[in-house]
C-alpha atoms as a PDB file:
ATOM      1  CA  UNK A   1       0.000   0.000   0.000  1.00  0.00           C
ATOM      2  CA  UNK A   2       2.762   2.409   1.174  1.00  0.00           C
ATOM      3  CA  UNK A   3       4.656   1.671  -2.112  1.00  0.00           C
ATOM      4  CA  UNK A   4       1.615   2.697  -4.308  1.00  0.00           C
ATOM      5  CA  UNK A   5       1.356   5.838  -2.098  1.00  0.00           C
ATOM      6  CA  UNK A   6       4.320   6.716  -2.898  1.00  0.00           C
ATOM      7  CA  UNK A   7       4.349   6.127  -6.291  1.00  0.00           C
ATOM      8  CA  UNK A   8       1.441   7.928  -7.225  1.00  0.00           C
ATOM      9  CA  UNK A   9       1.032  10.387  -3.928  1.00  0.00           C
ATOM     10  CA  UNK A  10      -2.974   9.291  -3.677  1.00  0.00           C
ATOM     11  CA  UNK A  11      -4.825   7.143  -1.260  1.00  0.00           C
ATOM     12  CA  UNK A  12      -7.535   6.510  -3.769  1.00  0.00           C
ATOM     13  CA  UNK A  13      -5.002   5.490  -6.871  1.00  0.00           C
ATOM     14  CA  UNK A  14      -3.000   3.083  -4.458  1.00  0.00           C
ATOM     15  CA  UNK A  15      -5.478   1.232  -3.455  1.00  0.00           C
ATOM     16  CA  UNK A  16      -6.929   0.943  -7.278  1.00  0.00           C
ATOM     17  CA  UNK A  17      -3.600  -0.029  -7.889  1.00  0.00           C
ATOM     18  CA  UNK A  18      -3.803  -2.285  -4.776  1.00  0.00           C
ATOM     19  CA  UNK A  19      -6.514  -4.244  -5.868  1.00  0.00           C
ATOM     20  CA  UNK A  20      -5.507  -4.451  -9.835  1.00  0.00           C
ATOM     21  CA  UNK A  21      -2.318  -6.462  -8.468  1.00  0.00           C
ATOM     22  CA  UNK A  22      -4.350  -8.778  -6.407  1.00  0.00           C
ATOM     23  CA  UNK A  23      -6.754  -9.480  -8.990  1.00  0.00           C
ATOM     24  CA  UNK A  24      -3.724 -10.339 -11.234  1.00  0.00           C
ATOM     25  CA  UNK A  25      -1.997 -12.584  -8.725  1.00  0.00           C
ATOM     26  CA  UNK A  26      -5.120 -14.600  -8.789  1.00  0.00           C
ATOM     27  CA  UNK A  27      -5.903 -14.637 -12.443  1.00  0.00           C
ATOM     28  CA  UNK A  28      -4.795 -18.327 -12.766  1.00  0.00           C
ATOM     29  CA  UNK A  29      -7.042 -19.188 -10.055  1.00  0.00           C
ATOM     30  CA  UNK A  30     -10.184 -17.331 -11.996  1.00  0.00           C
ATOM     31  CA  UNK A  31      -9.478 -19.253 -14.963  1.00  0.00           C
ATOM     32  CA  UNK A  32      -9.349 -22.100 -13.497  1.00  0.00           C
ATOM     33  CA  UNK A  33     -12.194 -21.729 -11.662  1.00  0.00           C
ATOM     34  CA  UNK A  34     -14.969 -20.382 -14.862  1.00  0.00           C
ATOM     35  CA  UNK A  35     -13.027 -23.724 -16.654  1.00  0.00           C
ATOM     36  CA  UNK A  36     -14.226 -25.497 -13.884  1.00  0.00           C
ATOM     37  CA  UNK A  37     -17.221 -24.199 -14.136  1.00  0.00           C
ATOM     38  CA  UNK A  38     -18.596 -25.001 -17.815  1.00  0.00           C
ATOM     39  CA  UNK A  39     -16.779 -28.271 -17.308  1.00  0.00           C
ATOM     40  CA  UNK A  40     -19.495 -28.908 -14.959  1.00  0.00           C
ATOM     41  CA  UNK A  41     -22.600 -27.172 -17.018  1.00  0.00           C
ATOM     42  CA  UNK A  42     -21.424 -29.523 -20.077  1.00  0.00           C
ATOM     43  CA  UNK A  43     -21.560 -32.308 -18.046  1.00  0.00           C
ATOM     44  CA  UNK A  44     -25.056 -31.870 -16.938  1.00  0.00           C
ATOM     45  CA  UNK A  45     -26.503 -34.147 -19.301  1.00  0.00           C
ATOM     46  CA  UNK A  46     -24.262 -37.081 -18.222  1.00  0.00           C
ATOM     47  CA  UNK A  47     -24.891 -36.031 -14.573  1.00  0.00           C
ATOM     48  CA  UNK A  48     -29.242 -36.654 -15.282  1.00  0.00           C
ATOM     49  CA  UNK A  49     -28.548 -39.502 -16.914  1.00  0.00           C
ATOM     50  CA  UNK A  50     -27.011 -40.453 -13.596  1.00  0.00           C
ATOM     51  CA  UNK A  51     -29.657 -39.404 -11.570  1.00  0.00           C
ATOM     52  CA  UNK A  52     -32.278 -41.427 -13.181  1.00  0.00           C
ATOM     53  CA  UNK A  53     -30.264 -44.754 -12.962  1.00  0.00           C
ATOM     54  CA  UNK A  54     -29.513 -44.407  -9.381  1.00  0.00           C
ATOM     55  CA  UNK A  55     -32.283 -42.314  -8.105  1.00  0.00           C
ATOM     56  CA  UNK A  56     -32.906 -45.093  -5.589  1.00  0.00           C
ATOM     57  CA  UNK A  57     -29.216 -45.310  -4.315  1.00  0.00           C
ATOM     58  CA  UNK A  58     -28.185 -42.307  -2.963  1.00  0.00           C
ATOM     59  CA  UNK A  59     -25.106 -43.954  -2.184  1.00  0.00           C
ATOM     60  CA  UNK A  60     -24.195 -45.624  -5.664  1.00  0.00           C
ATOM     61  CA  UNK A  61     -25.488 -42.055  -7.148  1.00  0.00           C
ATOM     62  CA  UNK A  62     -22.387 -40.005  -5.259  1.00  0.00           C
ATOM     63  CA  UNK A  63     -19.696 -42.724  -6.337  1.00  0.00           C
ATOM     64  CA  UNK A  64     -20.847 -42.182 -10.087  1.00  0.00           C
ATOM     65  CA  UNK A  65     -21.130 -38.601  -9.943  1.00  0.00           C
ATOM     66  CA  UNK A  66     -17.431 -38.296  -8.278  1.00  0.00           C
ATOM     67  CA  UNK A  67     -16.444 -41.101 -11.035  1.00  0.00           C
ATOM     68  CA  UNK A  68     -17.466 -38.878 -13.431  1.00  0.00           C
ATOM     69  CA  UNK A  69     -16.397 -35.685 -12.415  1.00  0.00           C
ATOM     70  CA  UNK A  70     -12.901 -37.367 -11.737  1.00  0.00           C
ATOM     71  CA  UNK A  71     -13.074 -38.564 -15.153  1.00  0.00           C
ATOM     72  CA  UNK A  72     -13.039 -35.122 -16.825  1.00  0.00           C
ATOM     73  CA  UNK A  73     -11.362 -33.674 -13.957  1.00  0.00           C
ATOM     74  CA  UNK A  74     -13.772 -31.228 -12.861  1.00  0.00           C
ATOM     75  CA  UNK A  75     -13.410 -30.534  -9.376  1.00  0.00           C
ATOM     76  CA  UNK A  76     -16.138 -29.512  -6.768  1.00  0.00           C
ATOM     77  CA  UNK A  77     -14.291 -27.565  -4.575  1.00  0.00           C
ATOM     78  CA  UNK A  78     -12.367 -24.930  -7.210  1.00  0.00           C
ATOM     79  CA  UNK A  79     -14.502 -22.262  -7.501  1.00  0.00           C
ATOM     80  CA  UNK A  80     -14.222 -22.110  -3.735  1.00  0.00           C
ATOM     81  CA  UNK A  81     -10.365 -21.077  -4.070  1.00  0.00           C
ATOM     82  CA  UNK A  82     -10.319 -18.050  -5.076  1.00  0.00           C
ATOM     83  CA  UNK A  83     -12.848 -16.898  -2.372  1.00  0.00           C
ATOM     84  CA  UNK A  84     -10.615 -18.598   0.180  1.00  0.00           C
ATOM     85  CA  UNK A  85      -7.487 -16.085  -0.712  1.00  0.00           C
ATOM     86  CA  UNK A  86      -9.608 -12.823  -1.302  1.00  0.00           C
ATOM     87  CA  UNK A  87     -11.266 -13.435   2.687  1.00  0.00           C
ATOM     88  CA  UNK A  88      -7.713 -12.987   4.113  1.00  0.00           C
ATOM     89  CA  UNK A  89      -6.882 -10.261   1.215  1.00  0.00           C
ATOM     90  CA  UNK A  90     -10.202  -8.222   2.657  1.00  0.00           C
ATOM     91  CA  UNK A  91      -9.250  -8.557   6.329  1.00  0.00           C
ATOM     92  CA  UNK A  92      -5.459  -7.307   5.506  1.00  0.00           C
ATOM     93  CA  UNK A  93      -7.352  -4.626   3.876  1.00  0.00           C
ATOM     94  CA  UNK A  94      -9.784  -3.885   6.409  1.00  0.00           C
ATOM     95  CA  UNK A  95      -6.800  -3.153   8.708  1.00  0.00           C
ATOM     96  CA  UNK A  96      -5.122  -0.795   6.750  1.00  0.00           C
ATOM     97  CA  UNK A  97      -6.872   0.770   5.188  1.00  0.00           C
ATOM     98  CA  UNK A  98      -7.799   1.646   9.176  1.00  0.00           C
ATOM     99  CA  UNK A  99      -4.059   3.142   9.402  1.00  0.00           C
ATOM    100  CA  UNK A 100      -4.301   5.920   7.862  1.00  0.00           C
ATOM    101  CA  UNK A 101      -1.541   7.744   9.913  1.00  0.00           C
ATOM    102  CA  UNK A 102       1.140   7.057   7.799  1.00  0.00           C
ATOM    103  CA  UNK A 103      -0.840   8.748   4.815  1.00  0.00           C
ATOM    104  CA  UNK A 104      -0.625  12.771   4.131  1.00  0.00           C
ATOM    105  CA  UNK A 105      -4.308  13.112   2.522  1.00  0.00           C
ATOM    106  CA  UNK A 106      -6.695  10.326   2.211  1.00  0.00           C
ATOM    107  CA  UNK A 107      -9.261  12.319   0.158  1.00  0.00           C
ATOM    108  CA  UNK A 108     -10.078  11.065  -3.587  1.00  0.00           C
ATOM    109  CA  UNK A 109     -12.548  12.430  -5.766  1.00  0.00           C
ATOM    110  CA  UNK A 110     -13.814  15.080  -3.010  1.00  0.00           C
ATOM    111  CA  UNK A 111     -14.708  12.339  -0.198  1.00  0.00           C
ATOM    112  CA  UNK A 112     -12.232  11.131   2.593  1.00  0.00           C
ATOM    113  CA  UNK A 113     -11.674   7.256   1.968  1.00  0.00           C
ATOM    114  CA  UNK A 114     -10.344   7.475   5.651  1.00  0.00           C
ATOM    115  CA  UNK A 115     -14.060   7.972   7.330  1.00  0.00           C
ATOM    116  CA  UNK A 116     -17.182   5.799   6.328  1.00  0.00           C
ATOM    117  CA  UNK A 117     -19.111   7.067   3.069  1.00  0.00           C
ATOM    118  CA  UNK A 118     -22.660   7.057   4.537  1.00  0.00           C
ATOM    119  CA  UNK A 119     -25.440   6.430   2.521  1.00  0.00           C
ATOM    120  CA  UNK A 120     -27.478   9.422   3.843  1.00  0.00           C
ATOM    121  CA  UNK A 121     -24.379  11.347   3.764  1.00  0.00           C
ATOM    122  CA  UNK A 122     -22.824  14.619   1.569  1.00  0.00           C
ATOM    123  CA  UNK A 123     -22.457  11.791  -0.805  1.00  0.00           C
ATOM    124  CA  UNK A 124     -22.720   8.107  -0.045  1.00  0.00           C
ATOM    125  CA  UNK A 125     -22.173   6.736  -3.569  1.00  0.00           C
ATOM    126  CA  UNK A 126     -19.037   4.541  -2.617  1.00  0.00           C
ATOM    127  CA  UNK A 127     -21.389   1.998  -0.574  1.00  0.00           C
ATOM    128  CA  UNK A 128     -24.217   2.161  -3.404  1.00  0.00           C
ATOM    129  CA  UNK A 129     -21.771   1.380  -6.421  1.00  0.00           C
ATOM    130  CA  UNK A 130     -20.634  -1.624  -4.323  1.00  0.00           C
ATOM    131  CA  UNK A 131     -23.847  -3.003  -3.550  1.00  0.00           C
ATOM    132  CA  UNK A 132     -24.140  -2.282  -7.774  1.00  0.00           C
ATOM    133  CA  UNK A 133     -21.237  -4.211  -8.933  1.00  0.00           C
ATOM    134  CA  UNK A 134     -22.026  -6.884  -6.123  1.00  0.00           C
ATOM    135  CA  UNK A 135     -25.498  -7.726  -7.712  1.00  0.00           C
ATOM    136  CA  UNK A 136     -23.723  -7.846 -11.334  1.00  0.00           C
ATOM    137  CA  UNK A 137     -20.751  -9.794 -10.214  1.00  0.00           C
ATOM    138  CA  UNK A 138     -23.774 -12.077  -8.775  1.00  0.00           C
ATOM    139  CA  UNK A 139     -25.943 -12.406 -11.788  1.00  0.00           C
ATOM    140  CA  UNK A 140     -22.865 -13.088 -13.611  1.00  0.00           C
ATOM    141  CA  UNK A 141     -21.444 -15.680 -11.695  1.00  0.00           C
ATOM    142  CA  UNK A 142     -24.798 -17.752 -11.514  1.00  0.00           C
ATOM    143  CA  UNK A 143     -25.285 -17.680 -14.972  1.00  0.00           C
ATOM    144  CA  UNK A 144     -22.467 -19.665 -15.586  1.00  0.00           C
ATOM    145  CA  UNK A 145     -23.181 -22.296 -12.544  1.00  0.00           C
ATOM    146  CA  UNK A 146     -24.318 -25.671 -12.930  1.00  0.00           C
ATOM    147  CA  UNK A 147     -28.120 -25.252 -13.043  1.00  0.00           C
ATOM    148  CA  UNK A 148     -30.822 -26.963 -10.745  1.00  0.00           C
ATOM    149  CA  UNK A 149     -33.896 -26.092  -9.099  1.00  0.00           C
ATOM    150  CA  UNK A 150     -32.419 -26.144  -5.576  1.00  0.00           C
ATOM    151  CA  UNK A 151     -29.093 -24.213  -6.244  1.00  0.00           C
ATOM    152  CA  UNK A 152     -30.906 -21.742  -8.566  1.00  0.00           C
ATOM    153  CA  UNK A 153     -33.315 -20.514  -5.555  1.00  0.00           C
ATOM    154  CA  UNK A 154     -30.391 -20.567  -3.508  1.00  0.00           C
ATOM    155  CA  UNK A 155     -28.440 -18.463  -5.536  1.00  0.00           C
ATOM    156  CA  UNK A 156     -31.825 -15.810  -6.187  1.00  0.00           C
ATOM    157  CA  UNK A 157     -31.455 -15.680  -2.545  1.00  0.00           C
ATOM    158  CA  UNK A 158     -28.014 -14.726  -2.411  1.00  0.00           C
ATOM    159  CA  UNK A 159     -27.881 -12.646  -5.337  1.00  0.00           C
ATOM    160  CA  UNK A 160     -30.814 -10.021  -3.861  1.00  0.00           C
ATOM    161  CA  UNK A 161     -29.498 -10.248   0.059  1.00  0.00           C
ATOM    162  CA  UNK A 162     -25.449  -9.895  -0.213  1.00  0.00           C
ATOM    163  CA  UNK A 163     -25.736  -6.714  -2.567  1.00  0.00           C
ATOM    164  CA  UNK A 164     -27.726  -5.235   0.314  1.00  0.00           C
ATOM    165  CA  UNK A 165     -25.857  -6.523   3.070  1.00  0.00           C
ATOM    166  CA  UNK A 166     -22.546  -4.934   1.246  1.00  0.00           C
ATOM    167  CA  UNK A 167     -24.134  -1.415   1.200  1.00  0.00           C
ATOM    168  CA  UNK A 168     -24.885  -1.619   4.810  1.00  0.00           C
ATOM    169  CA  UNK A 169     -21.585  -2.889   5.939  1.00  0.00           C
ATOM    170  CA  UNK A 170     -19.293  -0.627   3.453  1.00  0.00           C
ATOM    171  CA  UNK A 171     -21.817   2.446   4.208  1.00  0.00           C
ATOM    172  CA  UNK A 172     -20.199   2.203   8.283  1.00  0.00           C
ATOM    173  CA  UNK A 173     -16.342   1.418   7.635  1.00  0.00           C
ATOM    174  CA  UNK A 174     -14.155   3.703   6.129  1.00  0.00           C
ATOM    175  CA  UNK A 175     -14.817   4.694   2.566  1.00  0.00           C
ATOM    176  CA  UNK A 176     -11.498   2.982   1.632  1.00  0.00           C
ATOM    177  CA  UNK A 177     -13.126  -0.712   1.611  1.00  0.00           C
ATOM    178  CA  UNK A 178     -15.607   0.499  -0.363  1.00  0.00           C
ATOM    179  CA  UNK A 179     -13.616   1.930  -2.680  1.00  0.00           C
ATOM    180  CA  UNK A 180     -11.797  -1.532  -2.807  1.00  0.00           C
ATOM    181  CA  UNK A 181     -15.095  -3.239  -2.909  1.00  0.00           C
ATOM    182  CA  UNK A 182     -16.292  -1.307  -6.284  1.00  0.00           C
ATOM    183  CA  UNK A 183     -12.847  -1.467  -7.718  1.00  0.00           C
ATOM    184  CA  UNK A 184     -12.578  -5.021  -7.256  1.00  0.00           C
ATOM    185  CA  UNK A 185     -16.034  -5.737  -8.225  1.00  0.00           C
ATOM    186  CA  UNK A 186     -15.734  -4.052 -11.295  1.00  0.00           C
ATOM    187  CA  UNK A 187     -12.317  -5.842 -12.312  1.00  0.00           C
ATOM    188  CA  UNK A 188     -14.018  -9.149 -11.707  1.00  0.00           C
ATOM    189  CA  UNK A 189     -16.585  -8.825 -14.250  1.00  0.00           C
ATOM    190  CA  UNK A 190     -14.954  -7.562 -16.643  1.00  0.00           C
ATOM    191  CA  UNK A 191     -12.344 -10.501 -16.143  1.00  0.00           C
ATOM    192  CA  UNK A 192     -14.497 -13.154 -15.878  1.00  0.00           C
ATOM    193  CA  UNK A 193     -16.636 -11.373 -19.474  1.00  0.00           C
ATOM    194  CA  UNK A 194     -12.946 -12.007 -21.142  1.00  0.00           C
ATOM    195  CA  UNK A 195     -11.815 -15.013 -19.612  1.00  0.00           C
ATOM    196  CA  UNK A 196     -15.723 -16.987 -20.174  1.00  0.00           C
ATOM    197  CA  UNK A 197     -15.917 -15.633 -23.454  1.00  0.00           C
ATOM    198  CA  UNK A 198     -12.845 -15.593 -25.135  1.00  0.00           C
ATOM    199  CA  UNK A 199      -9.880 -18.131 -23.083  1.00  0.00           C
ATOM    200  CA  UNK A 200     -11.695 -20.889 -21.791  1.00  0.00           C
ATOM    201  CA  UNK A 201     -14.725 -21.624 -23.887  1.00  0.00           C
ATOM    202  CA  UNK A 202     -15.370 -25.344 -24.246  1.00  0.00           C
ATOM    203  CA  UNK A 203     -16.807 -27.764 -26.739  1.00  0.00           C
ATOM    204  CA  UNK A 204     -20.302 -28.454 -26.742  1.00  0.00           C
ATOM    205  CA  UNK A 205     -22.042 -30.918 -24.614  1.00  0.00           C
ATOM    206  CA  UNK A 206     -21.979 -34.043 -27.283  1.00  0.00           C
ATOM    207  CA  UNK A 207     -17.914 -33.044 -28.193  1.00  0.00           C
ATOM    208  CA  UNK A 208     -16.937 -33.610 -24.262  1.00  0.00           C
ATOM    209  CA  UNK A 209     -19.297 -36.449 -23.476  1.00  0.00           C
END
């Protein structure tokens, strides 16, 4: 953080800059991960085909559904990862973007990133862009996940109650997580538009099956 201070002389900038590195360090992991992803959504098909042989053994049902996923090495558990690194990433943030001591001005674009933004505030259009970019980053990323009735209202759920519960919680920290929030956000979808459609597209169902 300091070095990006110093570079560019702006709290705001260095912690854009901040969060561009981190969301390059884990680029591998995001493509990985949307890979992982439509590997799974292709194998749907196979997966129902599954289902209806061993709808009465729950047990043999799990052993072919790992057998198959280990088959075309799809793993459950990727598109966890990423979320796994960014939780420590946003704590290490958190904390300082709380020390603001060692920085001469933390004011960017006319509103101190040191204080919280409030919603009902001079401004409070930090925490309302985040809860923005969180619904899109949502709607994107359940697009692209494996599809069933269960995991679908599930994910409805989550996509109308975490944009919401990011405005509240940005709208009382300092403007600075915010500001990391929407940044990050908006990195991520754009990344995951360019990744999806033009790195890791696969072959249709009937090609991988």
């Amino acid at each position: 953080m300091n070095l990006f201070y110093n570079w560019t002389s702006s709290y705001g900038l260095a912690i854009i800059l901040l969060t561009l590195a981190f969301r390059i360090i884990i680029l591998p992991l995001n493509i990985k991960q949307i890979r992982n992803t439509q590997a799974m959504n292709a194998l749907i098909p196979e997966q129902k085909k599954i289902e209806k042989i061993y709808k009465e053994d729950k047990e043999k049902l799990s052993q072919a559904t790992m057998e198959l996923y280990k088959k075309y090495n799809v793993s459950l558990f990727s598109g966890c990862l990423p979320m796994l690194i960014q939780l420590p990433i946003l704590i290490a943030m958190f904390s300082v973007i709380q020390q603001t001591s060692n920085f001469t001005s933390t004011m960017f674009l006319g509103i101190d990133l040191a204080v919280p933004d409030k919603l009902f505030g001079i401004t409070g259009l930090l925490p309302i862009l985040a809860g923005i970019t969180t619904y899109i980053q949502s709607v994107q990323t359940s697009s692209t996940s494996t599809s069933n009735q269960a995991s679908n209202g599930t994910l409805t759920t989550m996509n109308k109650l975490m944009p919401l519960m990011i405005v509240i919680f940005s709208s009382t920290m300092a403007a600075g997580l915010a500001l990391y929030w929407f940044v990050g956000n908006v990195l991520s979808i754009g990344q995951n538009y360019i990744i999806s459609r033009y790195f890791v597209n696969l072959p249709n169902t009937a090609e991988i099956i």
